[in-house]
Protein backbone atom coordinates (compact mmCIF):
# COMPACT_ATOMS: atom_id res chain seq x y z
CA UNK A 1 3.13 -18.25 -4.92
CA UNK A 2 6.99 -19.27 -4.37
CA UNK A 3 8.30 -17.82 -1.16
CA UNK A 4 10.70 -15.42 -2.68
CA UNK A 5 7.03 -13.59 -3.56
CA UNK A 6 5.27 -14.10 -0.39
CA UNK A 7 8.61 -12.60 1.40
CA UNK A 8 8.81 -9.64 -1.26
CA UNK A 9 4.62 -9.51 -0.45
CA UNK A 10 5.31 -9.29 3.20
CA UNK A 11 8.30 -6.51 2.75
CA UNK A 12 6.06 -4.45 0.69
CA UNK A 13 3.29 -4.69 3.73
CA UNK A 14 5.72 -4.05 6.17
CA UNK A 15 6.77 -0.94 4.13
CA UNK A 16 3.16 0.69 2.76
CA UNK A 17 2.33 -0.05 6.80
CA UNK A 18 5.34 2.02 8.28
CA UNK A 19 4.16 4.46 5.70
CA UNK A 20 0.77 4.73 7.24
CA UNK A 21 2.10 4.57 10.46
CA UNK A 22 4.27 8.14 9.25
CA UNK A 23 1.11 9.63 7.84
CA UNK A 24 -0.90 8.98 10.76
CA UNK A 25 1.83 10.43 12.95
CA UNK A 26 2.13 13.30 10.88
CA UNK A 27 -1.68 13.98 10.69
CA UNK A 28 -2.09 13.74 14.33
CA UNK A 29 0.37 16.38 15.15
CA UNK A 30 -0.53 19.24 12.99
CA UNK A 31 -4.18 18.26 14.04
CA UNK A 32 -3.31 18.36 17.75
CA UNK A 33 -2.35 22.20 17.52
CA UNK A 34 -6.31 23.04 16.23
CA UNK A 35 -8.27 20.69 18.96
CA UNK A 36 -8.12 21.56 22.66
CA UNK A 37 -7.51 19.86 25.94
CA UNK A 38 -9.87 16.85 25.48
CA UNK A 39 -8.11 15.87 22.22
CA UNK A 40 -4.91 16.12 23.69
CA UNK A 41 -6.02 13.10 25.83
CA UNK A 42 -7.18 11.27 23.16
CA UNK A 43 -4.08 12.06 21.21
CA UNK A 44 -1.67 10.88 24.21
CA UNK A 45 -3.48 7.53 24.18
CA UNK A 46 -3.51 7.17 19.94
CA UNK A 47 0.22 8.23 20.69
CA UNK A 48 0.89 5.31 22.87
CA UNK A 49 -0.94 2.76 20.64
CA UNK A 50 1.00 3.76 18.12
CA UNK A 51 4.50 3.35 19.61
CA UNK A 52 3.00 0.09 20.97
CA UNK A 53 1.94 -0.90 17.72
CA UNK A 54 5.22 0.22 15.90
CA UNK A 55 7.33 -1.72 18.48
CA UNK A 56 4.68 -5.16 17.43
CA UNK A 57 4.86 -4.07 13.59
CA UNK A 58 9.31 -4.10 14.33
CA UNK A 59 8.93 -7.90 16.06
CA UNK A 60 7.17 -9.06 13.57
CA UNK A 61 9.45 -7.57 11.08
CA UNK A 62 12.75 -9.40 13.30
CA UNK A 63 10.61 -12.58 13.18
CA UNK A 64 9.89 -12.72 9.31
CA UNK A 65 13.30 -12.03 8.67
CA UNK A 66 14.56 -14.56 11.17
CA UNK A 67 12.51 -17.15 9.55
CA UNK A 68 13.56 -16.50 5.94
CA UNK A 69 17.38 -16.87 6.91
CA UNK A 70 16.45 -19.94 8.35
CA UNK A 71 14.41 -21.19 5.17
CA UNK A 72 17.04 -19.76 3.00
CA UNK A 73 19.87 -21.73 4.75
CA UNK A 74 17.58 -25.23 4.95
CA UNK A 75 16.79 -25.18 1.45
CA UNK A 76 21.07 -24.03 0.50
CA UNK A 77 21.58 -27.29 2.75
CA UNK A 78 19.23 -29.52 0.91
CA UNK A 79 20.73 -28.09 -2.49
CA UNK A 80 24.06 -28.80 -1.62
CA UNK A 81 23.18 -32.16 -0.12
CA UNK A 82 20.95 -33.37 -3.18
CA UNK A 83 22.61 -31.58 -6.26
CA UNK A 84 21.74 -33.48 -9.46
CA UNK A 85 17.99 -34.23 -7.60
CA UNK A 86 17.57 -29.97 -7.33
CA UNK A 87 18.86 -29.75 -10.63
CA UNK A 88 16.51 -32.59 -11.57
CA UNK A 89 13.25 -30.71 -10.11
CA UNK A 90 14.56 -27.43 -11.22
CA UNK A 91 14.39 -28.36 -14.61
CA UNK A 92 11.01 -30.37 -14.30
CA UNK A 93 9.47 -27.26 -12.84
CA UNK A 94 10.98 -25.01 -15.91
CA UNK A 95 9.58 -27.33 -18.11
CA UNK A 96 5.89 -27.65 -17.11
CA UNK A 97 6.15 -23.74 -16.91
CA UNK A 98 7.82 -23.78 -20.39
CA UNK A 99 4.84 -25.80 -21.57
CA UNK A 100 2.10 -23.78 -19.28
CA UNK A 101 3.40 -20.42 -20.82
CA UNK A 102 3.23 -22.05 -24.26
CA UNK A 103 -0.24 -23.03 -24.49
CA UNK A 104 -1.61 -19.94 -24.81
């Protein structure tokens, strides 16, 4: 898996969790209106676990981000460095997936 897919892998996690996160919000609230005192409690706490986990799920988000500008300018660097070697492995990578593809 390339890193372009793990990143696109890790955005579509981030996103189907936030969704989860919405849905779980959502479900909480209109169930806190039928449950009495108790559950309010034990909403108050789910409440703060979820902003705490929101606020974790947001970090992590900063930090894969972070990290992928940083890949993304290392490997423009090396490109720009090396430019007949990436064009050299470029091709030799299209090739063998030429051939893989072919086989079949």
């Amino acid at each position: 898996m390339s890193e372009t897919d793990g990143a696109t892998t890790k955005d579509r996690l981030i996103q189907d969790f936030r969704a989860m996160l919405g849905d779980f919000e959502s479900l909480m609230r209109d169930g806190a209106s039928q449950l009495g005192e108790k559950a309010g409690l034990a909403r108050e706490q789910l409440d703060q676990n979820m902003r705490r986990l929101r606020s974790q799920l947001e970090d992590a988000e900063g930090r894969l981000r972070e990290r992928g500008k940083v890949m993304a300018k290392a490997t423009d660097d090396l490109v720009h460095d090396h430019p007949w070697e990436s064009a050299g492995v470029a091709f030799g990578v299209g090739l063998l997936i030429g051939i893989l593809i072919n086989r079949r």
